[in-house]
Protein backbone atom coordinates (compact mmCIF):
# COMPACT_ATOMS: atom_id res chain seq x y z
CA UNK A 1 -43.12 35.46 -87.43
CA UNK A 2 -42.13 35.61 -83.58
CA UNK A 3 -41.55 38.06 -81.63
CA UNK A 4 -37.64 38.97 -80.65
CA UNK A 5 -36.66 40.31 -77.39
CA UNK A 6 -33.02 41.81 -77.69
CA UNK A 7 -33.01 41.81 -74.06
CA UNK A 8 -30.29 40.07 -72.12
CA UNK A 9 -30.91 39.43 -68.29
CA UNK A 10 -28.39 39.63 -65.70
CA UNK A 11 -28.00 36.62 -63.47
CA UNK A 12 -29.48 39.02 -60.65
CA UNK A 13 -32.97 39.68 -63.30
CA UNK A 14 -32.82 35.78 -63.41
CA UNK A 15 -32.53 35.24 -59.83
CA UNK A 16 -34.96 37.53 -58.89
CA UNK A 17 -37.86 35.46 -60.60
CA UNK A 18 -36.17 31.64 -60.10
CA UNK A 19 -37.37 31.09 -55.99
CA UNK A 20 -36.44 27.80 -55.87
CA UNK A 21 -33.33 27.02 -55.18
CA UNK A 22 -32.70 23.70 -57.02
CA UNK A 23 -33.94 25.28 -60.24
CA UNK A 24 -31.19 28.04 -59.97
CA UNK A 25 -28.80 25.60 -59.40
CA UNK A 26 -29.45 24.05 -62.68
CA UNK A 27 -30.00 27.33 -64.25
CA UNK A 28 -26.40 28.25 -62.83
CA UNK A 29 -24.32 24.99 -64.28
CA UNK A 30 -26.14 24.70 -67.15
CA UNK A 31 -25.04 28.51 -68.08
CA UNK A 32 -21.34 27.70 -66.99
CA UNK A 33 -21.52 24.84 -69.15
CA UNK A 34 -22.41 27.26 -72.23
CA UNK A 35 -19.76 29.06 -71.09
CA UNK A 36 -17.24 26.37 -70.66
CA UNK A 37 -18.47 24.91 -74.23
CA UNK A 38 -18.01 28.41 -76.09
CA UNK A 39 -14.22 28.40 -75.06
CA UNK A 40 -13.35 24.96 -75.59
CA UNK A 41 -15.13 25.76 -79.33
CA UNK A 42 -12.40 28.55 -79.28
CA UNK A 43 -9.44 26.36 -78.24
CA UNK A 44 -10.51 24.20 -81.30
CA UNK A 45 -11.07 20.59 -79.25
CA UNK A 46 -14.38 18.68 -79.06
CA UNK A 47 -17.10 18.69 -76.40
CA UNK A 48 -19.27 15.99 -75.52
CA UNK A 49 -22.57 16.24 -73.62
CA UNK A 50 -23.51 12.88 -71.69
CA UNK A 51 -26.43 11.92 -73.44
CA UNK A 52 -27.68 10.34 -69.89
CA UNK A 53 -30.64 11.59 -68.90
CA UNK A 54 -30.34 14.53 -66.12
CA UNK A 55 -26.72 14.61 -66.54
CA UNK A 56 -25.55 17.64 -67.40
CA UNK A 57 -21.60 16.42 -67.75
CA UNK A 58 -18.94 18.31 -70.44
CA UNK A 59 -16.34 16.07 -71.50
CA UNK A 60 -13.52 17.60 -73.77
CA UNK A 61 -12.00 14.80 -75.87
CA UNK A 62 -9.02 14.27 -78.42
CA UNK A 63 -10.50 14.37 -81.70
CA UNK A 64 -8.52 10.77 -81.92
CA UNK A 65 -10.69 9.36 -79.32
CA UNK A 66 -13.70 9.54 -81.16
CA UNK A 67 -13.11 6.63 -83.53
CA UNK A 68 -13.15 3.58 -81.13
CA UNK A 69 -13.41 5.09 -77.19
CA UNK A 70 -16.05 4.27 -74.21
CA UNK A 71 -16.66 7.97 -73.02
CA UNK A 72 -17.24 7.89 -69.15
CA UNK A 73 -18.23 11.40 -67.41
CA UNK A 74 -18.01 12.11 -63.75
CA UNK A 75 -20.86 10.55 -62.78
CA UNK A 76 -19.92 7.08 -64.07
CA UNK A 77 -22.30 7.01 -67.75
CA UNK A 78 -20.72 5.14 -70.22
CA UNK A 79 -21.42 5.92 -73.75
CA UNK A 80 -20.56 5.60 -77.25
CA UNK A 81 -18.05 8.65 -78.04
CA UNK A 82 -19.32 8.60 -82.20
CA UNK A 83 -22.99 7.67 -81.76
CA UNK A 84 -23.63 8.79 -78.03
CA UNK A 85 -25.86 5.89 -77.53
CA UNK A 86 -26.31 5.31 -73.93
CA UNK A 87 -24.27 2.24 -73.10
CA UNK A 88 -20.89 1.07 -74.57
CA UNK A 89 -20.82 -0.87 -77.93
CA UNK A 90 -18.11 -1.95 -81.07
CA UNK A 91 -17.65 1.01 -83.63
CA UNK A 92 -18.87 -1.48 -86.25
CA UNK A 93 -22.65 -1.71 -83.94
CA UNK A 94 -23.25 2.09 -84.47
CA UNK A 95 -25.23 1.54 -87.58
CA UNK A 96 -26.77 -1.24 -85.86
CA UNK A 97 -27.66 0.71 -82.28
């Protein structure tokens, strides 16, 4: 069995051991995104990660859009909104892809 720490860090604690400063800005956005993905849970919509590698892009979509829709984020991916294969495709292709 592991060991669990109950301990929860402040982002001070955090930024005291992360030097570098690209590393706390990934530490930093990928906490908001948490953040951002616990109250869109709440509002009762739908989140999407890009599945892009070293993307790090929320998208909140219409529960609608999920059955035929090219998902774009910011940074110009395009993916399948119901499989989240990288790269755009027919709904029918998901089994396929």
């Amino acid at each position: 069995m592991g060991v669990k720490c109950s301990k929860i860090f402040t982002d001070d604690e955090v930024r005291y051991f992360i030097t570098d400063e690209k590393i706390w800005e990934k530490y930093a956005k990928f906490k908001n995104n948490q953040i951002t993905q616990m109250k869109v849970t709440k509002m009762g919509k739908n989140y999407v990660n890009c599945p892009h590698p070293d993307c790090e892009e929320i998208m909140i979509v219409e529960h609608a859009l999920f059955d035929d829709f090219c998902l774009e984020c910011e940074c110009g991916h395009q993916f399948c909104a119901r499989c989240k294969n990288i790269g755009w495709h027919r709904i029918e292709e998901c089994k396929k892809v």
